[in-house]
PDB file of N, CA and C in Angstrom:
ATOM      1  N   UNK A   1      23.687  13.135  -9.395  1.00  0.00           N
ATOM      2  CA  UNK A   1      23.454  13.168 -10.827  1.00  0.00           C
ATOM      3  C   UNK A   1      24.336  12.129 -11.509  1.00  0.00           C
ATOM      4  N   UNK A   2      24.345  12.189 -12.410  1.00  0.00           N
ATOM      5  CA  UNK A   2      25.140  10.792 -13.458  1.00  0.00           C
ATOM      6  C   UNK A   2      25.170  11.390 -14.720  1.00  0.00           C
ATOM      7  N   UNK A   3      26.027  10.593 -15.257  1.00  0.00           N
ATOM      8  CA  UNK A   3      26.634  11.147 -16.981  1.00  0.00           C
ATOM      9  C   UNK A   3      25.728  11.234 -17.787  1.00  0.00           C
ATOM     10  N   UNK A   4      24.589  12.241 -18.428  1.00  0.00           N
ATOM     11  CA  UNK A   4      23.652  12.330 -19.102  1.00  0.00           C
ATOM     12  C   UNK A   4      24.306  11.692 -20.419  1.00  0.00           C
ATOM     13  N   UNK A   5      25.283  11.141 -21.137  1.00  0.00           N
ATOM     14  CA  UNK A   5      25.833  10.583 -21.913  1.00  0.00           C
ATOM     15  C   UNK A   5      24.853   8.795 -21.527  1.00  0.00           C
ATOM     16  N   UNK A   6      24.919   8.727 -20.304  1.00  0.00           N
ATOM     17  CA  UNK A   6      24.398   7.251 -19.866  1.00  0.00           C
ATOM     18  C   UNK A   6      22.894   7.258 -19.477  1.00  0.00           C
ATOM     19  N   UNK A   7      22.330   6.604 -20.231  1.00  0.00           N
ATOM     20  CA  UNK A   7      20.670   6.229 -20.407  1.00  0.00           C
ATOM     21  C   UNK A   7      19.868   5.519 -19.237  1.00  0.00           C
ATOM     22  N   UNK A   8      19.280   5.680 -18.758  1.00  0.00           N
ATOM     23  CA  UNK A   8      18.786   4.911 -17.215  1.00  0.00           C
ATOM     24  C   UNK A   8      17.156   4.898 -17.862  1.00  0.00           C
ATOM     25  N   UNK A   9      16.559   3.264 -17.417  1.00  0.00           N
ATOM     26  CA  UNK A   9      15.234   3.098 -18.171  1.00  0.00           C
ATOM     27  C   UNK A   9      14.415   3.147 -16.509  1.00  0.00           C
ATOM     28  N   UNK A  10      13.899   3.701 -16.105  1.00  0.00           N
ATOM     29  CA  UNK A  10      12.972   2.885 -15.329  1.00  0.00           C
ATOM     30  C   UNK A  10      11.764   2.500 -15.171  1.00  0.00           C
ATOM     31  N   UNK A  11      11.665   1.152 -14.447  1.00  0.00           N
ATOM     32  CA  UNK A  11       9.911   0.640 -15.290  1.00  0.00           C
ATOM     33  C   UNK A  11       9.405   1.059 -13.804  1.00  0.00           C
ATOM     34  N   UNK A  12       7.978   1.138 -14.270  1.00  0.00           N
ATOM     35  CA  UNK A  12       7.188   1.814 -12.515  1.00  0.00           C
ATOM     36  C   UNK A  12       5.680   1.075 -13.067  1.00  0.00           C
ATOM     37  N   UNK A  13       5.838   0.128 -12.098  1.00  0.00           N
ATOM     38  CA  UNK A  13       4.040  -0.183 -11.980  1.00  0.00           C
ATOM     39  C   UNK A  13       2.545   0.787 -12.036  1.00  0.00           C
ATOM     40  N   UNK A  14       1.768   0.720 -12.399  1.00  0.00           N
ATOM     41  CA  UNK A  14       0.972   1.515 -12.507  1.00  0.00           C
ATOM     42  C   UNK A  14       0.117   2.148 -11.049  1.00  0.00           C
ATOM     43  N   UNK A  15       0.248   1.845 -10.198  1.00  0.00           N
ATOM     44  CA  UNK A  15       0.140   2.853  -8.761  1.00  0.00           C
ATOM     45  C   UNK A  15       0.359   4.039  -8.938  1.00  0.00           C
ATOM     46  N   UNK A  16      -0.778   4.870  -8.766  1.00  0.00           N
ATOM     47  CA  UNK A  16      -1.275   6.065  -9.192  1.00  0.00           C
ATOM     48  C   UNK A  16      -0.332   7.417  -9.154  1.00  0.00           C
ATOM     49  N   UNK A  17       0.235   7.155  -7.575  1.00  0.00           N
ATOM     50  CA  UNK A  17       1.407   8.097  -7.685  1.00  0.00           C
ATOM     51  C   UNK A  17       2.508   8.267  -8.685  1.00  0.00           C
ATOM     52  N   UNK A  18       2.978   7.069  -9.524  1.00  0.00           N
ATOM     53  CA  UNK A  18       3.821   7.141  -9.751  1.00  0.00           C
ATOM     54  C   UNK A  18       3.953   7.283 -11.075  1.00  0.00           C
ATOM     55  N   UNK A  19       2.560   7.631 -11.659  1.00  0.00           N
ATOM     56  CA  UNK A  19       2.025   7.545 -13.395  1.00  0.00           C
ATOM     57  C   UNK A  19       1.949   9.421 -13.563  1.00  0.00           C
ATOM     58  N   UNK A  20       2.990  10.296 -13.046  1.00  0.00           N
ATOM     59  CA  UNK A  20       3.327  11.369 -12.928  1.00  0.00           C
ATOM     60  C   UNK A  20       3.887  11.872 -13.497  1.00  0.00           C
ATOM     61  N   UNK A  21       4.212  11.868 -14.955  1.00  0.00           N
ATOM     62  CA  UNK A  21       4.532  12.264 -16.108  1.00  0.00           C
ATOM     63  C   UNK A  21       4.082  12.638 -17.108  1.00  0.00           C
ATOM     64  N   UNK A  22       2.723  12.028 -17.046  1.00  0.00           N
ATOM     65  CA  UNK A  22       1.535  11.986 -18.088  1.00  0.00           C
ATOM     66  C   UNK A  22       0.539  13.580 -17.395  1.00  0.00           C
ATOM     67  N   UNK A  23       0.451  13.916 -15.875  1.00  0.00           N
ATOM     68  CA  UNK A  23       0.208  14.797 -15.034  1.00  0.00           C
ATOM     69  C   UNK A  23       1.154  15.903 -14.838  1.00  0.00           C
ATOM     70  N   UNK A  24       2.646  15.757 -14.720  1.00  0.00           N
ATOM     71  CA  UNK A  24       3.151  16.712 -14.342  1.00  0.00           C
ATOM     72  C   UNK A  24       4.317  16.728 -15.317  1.00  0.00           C
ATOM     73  N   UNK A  25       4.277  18.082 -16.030  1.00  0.00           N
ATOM     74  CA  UNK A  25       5.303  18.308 -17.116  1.00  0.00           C
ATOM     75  C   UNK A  25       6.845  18.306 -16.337  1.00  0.00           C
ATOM     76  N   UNK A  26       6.665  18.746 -15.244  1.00  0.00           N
ATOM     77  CA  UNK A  26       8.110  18.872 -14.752  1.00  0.00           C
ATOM     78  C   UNK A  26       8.721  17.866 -14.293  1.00  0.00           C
ATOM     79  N   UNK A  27       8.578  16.730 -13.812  1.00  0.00           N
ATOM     80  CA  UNK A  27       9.016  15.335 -14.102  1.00  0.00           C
ATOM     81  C   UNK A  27       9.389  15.067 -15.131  1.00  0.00           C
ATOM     82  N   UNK A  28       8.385  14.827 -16.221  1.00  0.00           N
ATOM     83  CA  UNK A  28       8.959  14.240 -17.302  1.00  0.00           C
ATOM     84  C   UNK A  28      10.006  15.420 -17.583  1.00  0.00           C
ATOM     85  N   UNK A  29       9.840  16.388 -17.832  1.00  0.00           N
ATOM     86  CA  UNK A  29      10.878  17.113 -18.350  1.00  0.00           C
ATOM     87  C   UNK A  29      12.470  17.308 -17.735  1.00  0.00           C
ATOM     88  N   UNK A  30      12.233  17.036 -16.383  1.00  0.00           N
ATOM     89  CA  UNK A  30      13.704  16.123 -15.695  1.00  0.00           C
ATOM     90  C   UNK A  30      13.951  15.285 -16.278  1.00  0.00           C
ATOM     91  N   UNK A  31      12.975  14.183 -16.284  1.00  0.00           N
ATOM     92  CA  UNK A  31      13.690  12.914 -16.528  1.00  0.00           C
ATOM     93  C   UNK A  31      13.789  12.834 -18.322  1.00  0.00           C
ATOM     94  N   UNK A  32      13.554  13.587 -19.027  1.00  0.00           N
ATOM     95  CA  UNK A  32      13.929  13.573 -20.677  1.00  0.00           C
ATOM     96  C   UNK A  32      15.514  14.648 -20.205  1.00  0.00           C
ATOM     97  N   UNK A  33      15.791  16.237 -19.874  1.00  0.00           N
ATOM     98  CA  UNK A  33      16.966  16.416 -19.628  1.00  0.00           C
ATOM     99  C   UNK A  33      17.949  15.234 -19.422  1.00  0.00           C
ATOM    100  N   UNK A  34      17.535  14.203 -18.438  1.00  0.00           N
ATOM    101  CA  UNK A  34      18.729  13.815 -18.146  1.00  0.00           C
ATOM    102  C   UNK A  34      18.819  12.062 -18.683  1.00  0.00           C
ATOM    103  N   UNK A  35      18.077  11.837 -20.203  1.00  0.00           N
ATOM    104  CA  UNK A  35      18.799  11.164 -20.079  1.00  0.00           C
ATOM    105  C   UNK A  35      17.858   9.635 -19.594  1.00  0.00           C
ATOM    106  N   UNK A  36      16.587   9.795 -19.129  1.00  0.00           N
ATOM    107  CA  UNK A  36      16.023   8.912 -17.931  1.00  0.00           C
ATOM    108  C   UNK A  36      14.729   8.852 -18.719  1.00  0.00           C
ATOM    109  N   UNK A  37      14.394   7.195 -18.934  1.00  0.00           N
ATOM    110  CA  UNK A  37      13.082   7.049 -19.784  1.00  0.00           C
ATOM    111  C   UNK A  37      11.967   6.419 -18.514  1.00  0.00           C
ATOM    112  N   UNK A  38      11.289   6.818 -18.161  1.00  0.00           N
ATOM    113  CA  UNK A  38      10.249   5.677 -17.521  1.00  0.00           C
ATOM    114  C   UNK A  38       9.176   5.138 -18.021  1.00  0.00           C
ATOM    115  N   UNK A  39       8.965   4.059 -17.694  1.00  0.00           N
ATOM    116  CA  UNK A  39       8.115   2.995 -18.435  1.00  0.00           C
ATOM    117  C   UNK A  39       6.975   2.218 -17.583  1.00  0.00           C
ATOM    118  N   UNK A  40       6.033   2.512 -17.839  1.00  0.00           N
ATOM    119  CA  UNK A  40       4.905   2.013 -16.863  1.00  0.00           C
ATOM    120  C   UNK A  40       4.363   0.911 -17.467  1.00  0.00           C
ATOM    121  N   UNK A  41       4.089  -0.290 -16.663  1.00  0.00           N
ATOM    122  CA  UNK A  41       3.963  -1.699 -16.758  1.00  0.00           C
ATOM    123  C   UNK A  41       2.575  -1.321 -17.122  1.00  0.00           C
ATOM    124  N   UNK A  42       1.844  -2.294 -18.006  1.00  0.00           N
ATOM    125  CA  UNK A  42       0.072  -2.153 -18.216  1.00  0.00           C
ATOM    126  C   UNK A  42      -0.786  -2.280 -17.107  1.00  0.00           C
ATOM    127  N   UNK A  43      -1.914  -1.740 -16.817  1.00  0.00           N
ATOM    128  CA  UNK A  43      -2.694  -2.054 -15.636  1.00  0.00           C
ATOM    129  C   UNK A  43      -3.291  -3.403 -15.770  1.00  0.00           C
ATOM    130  N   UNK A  44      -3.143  -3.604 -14.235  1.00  0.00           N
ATOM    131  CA  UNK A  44      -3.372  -5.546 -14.030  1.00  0.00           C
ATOM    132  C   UNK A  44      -1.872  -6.408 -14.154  1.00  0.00           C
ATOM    133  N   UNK A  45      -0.975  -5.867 -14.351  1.00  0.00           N
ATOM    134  CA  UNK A  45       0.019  -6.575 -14.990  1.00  0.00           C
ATOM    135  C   UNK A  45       0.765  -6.628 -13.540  1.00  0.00           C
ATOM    136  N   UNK A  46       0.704  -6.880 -12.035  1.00  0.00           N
ATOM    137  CA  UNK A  46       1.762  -7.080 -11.468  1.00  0.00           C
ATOM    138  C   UNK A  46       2.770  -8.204 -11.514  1.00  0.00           C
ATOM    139  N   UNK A  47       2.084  -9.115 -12.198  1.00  0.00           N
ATOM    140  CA  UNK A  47       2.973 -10.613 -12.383  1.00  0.00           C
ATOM    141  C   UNK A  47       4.132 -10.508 -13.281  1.00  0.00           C
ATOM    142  N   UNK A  48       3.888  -9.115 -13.921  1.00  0.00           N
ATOM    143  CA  UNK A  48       5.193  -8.628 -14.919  1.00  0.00           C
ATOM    144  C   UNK A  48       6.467  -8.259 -14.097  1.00  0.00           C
ATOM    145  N   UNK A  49       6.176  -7.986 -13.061  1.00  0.00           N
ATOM    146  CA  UNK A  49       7.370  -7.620 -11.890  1.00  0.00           C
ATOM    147  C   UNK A  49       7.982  -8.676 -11.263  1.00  0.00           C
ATOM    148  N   UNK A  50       9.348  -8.674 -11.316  1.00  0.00           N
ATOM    149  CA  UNK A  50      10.307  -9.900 -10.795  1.00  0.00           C
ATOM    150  C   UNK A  50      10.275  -9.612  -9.275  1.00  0.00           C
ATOM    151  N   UNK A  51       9.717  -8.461  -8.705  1.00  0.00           N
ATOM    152  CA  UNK A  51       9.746  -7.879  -6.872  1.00  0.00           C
ATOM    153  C   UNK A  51       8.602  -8.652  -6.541  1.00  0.00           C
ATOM    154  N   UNK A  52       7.377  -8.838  -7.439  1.00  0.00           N
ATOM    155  CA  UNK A  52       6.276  -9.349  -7.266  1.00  0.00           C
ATOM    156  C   UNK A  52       6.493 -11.466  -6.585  1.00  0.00           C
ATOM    157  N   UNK A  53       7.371 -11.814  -6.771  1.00  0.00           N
ATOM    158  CA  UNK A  53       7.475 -13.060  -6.241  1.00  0.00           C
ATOM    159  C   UNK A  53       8.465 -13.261  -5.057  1.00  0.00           C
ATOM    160  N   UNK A  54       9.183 -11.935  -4.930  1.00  0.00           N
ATOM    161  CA  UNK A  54       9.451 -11.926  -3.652  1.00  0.00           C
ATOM    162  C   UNK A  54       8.707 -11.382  -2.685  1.00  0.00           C
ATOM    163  N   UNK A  55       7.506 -10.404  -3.220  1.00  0.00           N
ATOM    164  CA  UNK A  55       6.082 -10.508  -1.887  1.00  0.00           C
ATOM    165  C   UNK A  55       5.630 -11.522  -1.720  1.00  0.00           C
ATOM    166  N   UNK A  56       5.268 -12.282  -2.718  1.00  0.00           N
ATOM    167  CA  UNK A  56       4.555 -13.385  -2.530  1.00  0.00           C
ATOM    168  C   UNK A  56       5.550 -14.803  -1.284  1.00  0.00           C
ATOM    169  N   UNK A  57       6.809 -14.567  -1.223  1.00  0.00           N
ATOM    170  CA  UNK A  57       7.535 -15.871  -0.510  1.00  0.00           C
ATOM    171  C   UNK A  57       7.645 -14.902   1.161  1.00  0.00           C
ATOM    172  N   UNK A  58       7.511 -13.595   1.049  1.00  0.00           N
ATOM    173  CA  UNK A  58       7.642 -12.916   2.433  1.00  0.00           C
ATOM    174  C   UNK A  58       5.999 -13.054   2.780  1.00  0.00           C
ATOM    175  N   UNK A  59       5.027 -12.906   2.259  1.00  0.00           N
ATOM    176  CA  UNK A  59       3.596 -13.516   2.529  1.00  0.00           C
ATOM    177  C   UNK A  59       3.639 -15.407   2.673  1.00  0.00           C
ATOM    178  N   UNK A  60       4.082 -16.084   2.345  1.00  0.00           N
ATOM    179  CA  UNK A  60       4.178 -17.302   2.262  1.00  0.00           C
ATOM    180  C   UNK A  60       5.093 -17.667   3.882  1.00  0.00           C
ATOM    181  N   UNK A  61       5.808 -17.255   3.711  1.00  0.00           N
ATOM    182  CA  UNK A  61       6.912 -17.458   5.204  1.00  0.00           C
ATOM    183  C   UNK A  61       6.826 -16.922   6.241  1.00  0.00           C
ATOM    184  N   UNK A  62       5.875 -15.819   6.194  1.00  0.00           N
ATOM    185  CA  UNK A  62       5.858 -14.671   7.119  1.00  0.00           C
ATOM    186  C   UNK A  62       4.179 -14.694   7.758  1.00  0.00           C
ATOM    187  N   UNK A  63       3.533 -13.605   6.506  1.00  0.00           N
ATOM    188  CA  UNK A  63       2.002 -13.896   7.105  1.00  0.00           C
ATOM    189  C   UNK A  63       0.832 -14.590   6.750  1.00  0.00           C
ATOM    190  N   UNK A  64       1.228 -15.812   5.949  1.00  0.00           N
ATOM    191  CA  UNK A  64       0.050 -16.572   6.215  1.00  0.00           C
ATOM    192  C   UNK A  64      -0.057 -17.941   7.129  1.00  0.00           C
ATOM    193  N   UNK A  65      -1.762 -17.503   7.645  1.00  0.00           N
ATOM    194  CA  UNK A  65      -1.923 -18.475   8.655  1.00  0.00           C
ATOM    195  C   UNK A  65      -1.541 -18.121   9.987  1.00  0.00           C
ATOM    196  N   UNK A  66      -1.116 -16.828  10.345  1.00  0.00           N
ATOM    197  CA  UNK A  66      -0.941 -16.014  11.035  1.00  0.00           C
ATOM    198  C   UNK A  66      -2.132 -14.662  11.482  1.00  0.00           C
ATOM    199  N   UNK A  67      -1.922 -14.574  13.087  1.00  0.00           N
ATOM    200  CA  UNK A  67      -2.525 -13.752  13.465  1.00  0.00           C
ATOM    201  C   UNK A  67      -2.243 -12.922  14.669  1.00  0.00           C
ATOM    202  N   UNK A  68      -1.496 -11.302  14.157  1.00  0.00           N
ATOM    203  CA  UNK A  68      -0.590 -10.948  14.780  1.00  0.00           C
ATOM    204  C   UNK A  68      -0.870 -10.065  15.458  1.00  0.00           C
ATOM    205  N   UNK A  69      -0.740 -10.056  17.113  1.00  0.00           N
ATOM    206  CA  UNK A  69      -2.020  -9.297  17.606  1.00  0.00           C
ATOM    207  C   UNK A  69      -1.169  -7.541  17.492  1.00  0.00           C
ATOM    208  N   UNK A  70      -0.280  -7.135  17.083  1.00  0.00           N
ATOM    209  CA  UNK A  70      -0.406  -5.630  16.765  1.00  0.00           C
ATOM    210  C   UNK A  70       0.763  -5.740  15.362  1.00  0.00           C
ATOM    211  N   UNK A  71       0.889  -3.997  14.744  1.00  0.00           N
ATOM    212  CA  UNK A  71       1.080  -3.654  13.433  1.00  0.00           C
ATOM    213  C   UNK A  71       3.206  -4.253  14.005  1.00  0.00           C
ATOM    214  N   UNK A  72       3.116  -3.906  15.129  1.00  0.00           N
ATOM    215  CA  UNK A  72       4.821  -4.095  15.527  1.00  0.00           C
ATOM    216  C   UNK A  72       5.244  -5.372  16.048  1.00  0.00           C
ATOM    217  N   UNK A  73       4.349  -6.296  16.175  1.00  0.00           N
ATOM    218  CA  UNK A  73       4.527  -7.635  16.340  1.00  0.00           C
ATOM    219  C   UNK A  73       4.511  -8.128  14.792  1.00  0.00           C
ATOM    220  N   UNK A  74       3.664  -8.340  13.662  1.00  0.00           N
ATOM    221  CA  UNK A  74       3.943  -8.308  12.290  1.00  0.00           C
ATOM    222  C   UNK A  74       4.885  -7.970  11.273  1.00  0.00           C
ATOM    223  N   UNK A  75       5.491  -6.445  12.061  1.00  0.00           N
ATOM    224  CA  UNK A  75       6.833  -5.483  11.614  1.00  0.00           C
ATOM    225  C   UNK A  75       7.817  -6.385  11.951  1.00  0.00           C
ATOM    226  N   UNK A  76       7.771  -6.898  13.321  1.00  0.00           N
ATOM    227  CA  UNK A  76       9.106  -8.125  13.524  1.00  0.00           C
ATOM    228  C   UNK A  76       9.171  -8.930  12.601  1.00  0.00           C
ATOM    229  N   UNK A  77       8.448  -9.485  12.595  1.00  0.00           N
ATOM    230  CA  UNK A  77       7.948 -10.816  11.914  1.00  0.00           C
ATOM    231  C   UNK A  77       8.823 -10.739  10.521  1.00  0.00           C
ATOM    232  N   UNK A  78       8.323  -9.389   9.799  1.00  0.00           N
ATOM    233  CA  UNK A  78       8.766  -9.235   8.414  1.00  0.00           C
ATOM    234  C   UNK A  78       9.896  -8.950   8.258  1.00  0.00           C
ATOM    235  N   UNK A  79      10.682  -8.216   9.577  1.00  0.00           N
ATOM    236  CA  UNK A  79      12.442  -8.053   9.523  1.00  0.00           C
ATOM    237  C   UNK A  79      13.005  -9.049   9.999  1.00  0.00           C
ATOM    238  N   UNK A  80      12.576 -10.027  10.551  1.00  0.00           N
ATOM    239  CA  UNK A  80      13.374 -11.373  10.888  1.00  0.00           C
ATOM    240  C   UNK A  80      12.825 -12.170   9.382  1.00  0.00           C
ATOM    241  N   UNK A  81      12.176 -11.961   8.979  1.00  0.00           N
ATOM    242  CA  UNK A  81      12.287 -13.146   7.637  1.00  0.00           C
ATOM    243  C   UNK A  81      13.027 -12.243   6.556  1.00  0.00           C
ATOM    244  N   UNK A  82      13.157 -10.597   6.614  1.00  0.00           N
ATOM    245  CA  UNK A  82      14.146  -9.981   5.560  1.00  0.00           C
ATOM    246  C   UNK A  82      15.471 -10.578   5.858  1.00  0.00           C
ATOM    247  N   UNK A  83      15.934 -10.760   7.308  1.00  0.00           N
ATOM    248  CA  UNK A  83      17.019 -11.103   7.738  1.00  0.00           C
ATOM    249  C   UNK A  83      17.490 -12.635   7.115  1.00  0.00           C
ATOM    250  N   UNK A  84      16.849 -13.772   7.457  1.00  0.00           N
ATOM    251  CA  UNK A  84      16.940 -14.954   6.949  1.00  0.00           C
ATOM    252  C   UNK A  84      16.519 -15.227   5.683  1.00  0.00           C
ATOM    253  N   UNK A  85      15.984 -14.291   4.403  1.00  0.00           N
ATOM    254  CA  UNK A  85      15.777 -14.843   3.386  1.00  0.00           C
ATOM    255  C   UNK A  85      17.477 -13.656   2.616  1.00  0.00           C
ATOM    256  N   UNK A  86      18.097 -12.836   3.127  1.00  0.00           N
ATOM    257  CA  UNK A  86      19.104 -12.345   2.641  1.00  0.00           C
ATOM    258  C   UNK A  86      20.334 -13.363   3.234  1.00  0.00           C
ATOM    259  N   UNK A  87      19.983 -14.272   4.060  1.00  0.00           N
ATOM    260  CA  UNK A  87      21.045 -15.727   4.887  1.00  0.00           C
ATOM    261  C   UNK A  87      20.951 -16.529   4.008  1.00  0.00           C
ATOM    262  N   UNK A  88      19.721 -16.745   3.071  1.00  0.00           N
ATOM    263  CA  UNK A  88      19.479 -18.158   2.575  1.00  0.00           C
ATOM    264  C   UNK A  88      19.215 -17.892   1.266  1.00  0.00           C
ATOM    265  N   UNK A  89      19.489 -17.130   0.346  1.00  0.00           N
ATOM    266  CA  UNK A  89      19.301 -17.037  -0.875  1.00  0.00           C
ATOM    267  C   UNK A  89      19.228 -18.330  -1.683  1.00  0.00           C
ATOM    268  N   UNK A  90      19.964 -18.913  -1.273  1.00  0.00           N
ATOM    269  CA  UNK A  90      19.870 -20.468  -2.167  1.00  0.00           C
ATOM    270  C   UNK A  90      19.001 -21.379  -1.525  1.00  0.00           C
ATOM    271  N   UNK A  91      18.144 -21.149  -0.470  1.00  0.00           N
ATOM    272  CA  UNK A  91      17.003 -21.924   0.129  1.00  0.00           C
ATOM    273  C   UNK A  91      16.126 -23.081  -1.007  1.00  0.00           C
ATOM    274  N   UNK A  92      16.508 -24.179  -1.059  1.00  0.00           N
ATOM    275  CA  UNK A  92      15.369 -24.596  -1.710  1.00  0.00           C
ATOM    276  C   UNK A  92      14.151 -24.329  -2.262  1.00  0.00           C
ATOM    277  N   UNK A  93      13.638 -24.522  -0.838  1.00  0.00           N
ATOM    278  CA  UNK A  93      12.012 -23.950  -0.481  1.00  0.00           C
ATOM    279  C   UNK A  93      11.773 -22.824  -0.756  1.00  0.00           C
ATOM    280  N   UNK A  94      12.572 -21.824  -0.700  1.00  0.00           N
ATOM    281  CA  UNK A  94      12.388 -20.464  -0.932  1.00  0.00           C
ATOM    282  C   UNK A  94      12.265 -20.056  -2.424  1.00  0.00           C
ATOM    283  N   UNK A  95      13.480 -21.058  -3.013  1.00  0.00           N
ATOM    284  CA  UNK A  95      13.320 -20.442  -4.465  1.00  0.00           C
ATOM    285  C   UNK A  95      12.233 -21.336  -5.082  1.00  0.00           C
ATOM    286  N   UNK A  96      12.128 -22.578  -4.791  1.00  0.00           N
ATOM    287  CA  UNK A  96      10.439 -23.060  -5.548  1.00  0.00           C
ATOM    288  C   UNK A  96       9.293 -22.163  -5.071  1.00  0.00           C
ATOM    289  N   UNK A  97       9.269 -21.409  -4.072  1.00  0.00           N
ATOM    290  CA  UNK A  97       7.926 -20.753  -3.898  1.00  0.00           C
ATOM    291  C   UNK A  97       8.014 -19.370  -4.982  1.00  0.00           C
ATOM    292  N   UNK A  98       9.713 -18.435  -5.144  1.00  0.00           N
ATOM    293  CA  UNK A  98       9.321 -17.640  -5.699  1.00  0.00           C
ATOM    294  C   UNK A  98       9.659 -17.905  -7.285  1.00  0.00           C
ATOM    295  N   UNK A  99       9.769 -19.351  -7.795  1.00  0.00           N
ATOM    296  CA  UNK A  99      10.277 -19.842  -9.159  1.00  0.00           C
ATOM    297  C   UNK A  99       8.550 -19.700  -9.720  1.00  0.00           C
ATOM    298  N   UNK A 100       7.528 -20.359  -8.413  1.00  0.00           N
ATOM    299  CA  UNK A 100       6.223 -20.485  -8.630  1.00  0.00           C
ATOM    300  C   UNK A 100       5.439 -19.375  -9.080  1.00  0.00           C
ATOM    301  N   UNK A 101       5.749 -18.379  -8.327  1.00  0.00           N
ATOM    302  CA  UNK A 101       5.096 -16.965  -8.386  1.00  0.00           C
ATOM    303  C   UNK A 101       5.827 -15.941  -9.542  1.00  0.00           C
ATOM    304  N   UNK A 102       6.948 -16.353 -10.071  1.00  0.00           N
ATOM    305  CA  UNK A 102       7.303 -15.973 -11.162  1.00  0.00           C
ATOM    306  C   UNK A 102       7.453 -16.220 -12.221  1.00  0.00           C
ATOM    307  N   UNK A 103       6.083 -15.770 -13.280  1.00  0.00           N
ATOM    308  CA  UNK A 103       5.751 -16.449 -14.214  1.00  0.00           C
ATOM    309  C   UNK A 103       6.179 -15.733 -14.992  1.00  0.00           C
ATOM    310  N   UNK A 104       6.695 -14.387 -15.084  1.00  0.00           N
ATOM    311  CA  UNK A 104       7.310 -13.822 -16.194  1.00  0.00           C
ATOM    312  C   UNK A 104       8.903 -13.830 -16.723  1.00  0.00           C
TER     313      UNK A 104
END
């Protein structure tokens, strides 16, 4: 828990699960107790998300142009590029692809 004195916003994309406030009184009514606003981005709007251009550079580096013959050969794939894009944060290449994909 945390100091209900201190305000926590969180924004949640519109993916169905998670638009559960408007459905279930007892959520929201946690998250008004304590303090906790959530805010759902408009539908269509994923380009509003700053996470959204880091899928796009782990799709860019990872799986395109690729063809991976099982779900755990692909699973590698995506933890060796989590590994080297948390090595290379200042990557050139890396940040023009996700400077590109982040238009907001």
């Amino acid at each position: 828990m945390h100091p209900t004195e201190k305000h926590i916003a969180i924004v949640s994309d519109n993916y169905s699960p998670q638009r559960t406030t408007k459905r279930c009184r007892r959520i929201a009514d946690r998250a008004e107790a304590n303090n906790v606003k959530i805010a759902y981005a408009p539908t269509n709007s994923s380009w509003l998300s700053r996470i959204e251009a880091q899928f796009t550079a782990l799709r860019y580096f990872t799986l395109d142009g690729t063809d991976h013959a099982s779900h755990k050969e692909r699973g590698s794939m995506i933890r060796r590029y989590i590994i080297w894009r948390n090595k290379h944060a200042t990557d050139e290449h890396l940040r023009q692809v996700v400077a590109g994909a982040n238009v907001a």
